[in-house]
C-alpha atoms as a PDB file:
ATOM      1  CA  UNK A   1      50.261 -62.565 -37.225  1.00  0.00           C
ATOM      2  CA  UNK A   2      51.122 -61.665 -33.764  1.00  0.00           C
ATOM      3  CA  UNK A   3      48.893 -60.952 -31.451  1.00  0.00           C
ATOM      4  CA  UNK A   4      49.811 -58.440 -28.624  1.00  0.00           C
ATOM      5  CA  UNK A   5      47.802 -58.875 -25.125  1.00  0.00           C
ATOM      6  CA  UNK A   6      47.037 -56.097 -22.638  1.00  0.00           C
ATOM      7  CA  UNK A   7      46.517 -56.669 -18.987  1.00  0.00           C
ATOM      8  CA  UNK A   8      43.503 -54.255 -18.046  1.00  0.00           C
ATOM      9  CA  UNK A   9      43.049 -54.566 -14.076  1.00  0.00           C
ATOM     10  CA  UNK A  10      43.935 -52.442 -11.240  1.00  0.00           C
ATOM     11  CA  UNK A  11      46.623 -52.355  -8.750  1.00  0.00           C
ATOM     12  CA  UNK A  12      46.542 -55.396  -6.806  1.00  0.00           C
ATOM     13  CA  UNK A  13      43.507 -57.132  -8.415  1.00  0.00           C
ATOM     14  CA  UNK A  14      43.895 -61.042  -8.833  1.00  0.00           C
ATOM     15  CA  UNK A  15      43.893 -62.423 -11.971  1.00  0.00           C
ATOM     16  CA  UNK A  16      40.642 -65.130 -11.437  1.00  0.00           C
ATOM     17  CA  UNK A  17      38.100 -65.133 -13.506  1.00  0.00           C
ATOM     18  CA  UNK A  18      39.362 -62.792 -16.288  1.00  0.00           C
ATOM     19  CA  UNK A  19      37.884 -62.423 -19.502  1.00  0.00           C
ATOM     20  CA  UNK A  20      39.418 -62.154 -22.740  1.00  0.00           C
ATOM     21  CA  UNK A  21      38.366 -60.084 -25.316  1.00  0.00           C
ATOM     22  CA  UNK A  22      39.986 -59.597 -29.080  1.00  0.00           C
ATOM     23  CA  UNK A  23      40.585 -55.703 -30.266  1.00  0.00           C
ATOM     24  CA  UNK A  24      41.679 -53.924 -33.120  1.00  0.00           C
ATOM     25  CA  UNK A  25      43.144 -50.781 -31.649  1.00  0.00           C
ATOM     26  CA  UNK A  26      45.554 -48.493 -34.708  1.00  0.00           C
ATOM     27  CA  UNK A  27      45.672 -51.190 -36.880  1.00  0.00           C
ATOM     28  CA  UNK A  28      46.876 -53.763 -34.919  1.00  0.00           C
ATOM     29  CA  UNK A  29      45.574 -56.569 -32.896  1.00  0.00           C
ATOM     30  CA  UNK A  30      45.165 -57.165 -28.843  1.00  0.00           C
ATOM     31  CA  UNK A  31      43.679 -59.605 -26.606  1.00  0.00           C
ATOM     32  CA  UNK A  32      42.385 -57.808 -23.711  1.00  0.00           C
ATOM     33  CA  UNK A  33      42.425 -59.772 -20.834  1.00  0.00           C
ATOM     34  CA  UNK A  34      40.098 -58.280 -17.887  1.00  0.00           C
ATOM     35  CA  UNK A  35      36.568 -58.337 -15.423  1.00  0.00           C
ATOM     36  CA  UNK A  36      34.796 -55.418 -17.941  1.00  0.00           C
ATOM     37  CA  UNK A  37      31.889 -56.139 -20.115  1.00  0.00           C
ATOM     38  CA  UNK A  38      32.433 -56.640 -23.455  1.00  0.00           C
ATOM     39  CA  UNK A  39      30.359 -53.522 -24.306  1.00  0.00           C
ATOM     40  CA  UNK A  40      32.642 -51.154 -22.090  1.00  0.00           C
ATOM     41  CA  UNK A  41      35.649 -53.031 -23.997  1.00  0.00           C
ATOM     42  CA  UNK A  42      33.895 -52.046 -27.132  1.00  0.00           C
ATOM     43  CA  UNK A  43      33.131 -48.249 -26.294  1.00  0.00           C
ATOM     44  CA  UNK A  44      36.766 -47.658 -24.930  1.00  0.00           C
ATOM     45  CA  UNK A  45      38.513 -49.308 -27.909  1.00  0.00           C
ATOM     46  CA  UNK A  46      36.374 -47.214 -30.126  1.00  0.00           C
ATOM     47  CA  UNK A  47      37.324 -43.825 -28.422  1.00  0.00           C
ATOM     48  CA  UNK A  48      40.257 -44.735 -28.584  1.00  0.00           C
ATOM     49  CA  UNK A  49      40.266 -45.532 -32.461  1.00  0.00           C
ATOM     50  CA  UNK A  50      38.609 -42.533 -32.661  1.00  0.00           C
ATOM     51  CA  UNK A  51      41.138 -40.508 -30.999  1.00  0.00           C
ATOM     52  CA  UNK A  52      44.122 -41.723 -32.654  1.00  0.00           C
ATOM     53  CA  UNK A  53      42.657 -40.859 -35.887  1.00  0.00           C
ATOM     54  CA  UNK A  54      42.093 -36.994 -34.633  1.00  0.00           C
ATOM     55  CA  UNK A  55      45.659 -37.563 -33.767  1.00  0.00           C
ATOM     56  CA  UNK A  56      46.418 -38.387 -37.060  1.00  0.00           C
ATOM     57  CA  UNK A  57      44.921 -35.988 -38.893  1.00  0.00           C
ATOM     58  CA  UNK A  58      46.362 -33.263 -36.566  1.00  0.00           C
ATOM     59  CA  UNK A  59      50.072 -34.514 -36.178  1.00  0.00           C
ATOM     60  CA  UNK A  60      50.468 -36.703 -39.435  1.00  0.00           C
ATOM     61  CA  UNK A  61      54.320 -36.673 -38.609  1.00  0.00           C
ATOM     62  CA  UNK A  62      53.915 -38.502 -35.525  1.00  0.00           C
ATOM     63  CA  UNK A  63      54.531 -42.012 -35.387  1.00  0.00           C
ATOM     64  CA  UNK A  64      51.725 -44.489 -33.580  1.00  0.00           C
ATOM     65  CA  UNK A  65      53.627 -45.014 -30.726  1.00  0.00           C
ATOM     66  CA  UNK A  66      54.077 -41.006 -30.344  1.00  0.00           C
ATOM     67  CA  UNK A  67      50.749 -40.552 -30.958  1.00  0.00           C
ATOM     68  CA  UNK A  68      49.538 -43.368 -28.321  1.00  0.00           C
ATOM     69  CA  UNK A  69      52.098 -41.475 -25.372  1.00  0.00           C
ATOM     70  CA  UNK A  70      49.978 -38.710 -26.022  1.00  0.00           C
ATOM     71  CA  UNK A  71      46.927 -40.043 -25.922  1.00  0.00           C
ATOM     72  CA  UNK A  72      47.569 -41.420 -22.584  1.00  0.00           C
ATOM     73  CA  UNK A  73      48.343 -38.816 -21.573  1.00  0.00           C
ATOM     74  CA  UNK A  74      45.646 -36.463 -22.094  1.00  0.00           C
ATOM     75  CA  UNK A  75      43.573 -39.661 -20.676  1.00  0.00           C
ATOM     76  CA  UNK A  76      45.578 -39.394 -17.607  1.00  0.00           C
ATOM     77  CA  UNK A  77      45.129 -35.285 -17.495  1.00  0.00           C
ATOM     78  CA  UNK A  78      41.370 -35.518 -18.289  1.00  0.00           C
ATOM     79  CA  UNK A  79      41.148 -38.322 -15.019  1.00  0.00           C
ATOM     80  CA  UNK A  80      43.081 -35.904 -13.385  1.00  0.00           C
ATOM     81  CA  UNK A  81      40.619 -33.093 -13.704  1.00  0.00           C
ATOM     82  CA  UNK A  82      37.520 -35.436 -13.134  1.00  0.00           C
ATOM     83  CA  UNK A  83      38.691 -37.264 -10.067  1.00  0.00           C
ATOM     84  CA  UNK A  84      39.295 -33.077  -8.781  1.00  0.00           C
ATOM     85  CA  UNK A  85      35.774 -32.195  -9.918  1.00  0.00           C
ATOM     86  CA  UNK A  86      34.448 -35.258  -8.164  1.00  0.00           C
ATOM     87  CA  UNK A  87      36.740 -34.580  -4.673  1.00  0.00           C
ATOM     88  CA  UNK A  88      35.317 -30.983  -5.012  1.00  0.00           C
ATOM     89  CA  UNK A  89      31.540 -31.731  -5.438  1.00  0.00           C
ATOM     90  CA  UNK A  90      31.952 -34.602  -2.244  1.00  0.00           C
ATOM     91  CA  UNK A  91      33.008 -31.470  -0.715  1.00  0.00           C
ATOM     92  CA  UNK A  92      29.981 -29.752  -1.315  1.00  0.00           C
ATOM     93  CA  UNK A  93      27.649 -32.458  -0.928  1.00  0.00           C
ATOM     94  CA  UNK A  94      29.015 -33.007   2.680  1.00  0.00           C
ATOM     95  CA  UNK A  95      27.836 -29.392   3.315  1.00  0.00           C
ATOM     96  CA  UNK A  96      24.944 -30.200   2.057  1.00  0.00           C
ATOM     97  CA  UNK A  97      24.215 -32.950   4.046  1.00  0.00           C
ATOM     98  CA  UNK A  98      25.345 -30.645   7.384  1.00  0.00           C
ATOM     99  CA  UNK A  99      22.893 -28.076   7.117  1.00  0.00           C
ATOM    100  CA  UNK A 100      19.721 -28.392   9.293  1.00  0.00           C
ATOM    101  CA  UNK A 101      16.369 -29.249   7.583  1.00  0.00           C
ATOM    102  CA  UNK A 102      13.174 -28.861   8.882  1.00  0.00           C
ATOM    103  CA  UNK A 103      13.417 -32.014  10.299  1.00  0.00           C
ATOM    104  CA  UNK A 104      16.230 -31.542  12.310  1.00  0.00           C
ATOM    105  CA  UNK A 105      15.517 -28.103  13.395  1.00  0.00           C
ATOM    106  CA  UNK A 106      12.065 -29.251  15.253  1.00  0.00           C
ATOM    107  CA  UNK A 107      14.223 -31.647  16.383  1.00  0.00           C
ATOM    108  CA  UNK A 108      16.122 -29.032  17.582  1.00  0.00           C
ATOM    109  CA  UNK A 109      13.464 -27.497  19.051  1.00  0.00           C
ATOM    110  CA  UNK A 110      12.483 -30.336  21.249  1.00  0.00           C
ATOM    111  CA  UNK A 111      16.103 -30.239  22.932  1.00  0.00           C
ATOM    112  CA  UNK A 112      15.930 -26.749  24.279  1.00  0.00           C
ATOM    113  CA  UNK A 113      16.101 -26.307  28.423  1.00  0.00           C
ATOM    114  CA  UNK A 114      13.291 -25.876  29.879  1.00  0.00           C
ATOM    115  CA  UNK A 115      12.348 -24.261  33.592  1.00  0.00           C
ATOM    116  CA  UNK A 116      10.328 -25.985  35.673  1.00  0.00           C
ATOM    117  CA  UNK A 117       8.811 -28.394  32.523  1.00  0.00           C
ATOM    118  CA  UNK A 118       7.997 -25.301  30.093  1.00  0.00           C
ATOM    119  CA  UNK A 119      10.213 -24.545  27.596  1.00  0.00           C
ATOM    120  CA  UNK A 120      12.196 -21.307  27.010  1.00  0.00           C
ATOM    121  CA  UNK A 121      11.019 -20.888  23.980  1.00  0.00           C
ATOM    122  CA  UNK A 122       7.641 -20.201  25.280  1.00  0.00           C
ATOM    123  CA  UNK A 123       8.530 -18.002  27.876  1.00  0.00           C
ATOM    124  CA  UNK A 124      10.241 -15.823  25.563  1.00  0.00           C
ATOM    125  CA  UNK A 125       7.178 -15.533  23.488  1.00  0.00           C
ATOM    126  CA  UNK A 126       5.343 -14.973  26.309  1.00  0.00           C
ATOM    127  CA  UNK A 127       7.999 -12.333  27.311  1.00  0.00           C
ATOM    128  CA  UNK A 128       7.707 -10.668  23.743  1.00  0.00           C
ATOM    129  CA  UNK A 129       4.087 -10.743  24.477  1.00  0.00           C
ATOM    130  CA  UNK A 130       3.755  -8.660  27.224  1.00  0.00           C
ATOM    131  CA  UNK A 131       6.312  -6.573  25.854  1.00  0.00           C
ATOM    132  CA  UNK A 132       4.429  -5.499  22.902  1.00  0.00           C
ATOM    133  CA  UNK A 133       1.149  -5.229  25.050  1.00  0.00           C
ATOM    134  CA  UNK A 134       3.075  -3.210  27.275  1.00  0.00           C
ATOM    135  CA  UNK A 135       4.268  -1.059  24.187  1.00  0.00           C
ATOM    136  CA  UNK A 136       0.943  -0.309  22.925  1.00  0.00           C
ATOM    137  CA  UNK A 137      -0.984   0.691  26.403  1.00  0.00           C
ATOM    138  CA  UNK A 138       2.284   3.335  26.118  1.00  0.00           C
ATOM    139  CA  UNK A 139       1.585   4.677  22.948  1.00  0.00           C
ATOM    140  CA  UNK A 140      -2.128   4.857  23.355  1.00  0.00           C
ATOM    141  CA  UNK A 141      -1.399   6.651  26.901  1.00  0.00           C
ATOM    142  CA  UNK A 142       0.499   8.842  25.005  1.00  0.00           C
ATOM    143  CA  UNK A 143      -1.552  10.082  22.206  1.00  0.00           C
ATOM    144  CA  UNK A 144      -4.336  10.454  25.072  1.00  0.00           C
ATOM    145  CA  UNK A 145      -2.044  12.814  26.653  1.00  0.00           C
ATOM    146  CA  UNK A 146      -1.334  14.568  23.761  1.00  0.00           C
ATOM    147  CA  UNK A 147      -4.782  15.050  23.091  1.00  0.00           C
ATOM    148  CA  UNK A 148      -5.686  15.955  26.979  1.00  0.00           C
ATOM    149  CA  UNK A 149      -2.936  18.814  26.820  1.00  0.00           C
ATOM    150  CA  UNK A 150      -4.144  20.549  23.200  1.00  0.00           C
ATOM    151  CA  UNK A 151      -7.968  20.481  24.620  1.00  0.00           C
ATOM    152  CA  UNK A 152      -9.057  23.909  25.902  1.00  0.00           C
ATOM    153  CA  UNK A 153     -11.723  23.689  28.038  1.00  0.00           C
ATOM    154  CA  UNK A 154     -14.032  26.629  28.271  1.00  0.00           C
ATOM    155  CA  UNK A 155     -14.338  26.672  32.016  1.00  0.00           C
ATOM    156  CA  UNK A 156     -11.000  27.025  34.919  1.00  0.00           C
ATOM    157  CA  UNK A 157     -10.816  24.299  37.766  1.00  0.00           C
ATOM    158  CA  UNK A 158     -10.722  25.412  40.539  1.00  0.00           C
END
């Protein structure tokens, strides 16, 4: 019986300290030669039993070899759509990590100019402050008015 062997490693990986390990992948046999464990070695060589025989059932007219080109390729196309899931939520997660927390936003806080060793942020409160006190001695002088001018006294000045 021949026995077919299949160099699993990536582009430019040395070949030290590779591991072989014995499959049974459409009926026939491979020695897989690679740094995996031998339970990821299991688990892909199952899918990939399992997806031959979908294959099979779907397509019995195609031969193993066509069925295997297909197979890899919707591997390829299903890696294709993860790695752009995975580029897209790196994407997000950099947003994420660029919007200010509480943290950073007293930090923020801290770094505002100041005049003559008080912060701005003060003043402007103090500012608002005034403004609203200022507001409501307005509005109370107002209604006093109001209520001066509709009084009728019973007696002329003179």
């Amino acid at each position: 019986m021949k026995i077919n062997q299949i160099l699993l490693m990536r582009v430019g990986e040395a070949m030290d300290g590779k591991k072989r390990f014995k499959a049974k992948i459409a009926g026939k046999d491979y020695t897989i030669l690679g740094s995996l464990s031998a339970t990821h070695l299991n688990t892909v060589v199952d899918l990939v039993n399992q997806q031959i025989d979908q294959l099979t059932e779907l397509a019995p007219e195609l031969s193993n070899a066509d069925r295997c080109v297909l197979m890899a390729v919707n591997a390829v196309s299903d890696q294709l759509v993860k790695e752009k899931r995975i580029i897209a939520l790196e994407a997000q997660l950099a947003q994420l990590q660029e919007k200010p927390t509480p943290k950073t936003q007293s930090k923020q806080a801290d770094e505002r100019p100041t005049i003559n060793g008080r912060s701005t942020k003060g003043m402007i409160a103090d500012h608002t402050n005034i403004n609203q006190s200022l507001e409501s001695q307005a509005k109370s002088n107002l209604t006093h008015e109001a209520k001066t001018e509709s009084t009728e006294f019973p007696f002329k000045r003179k």
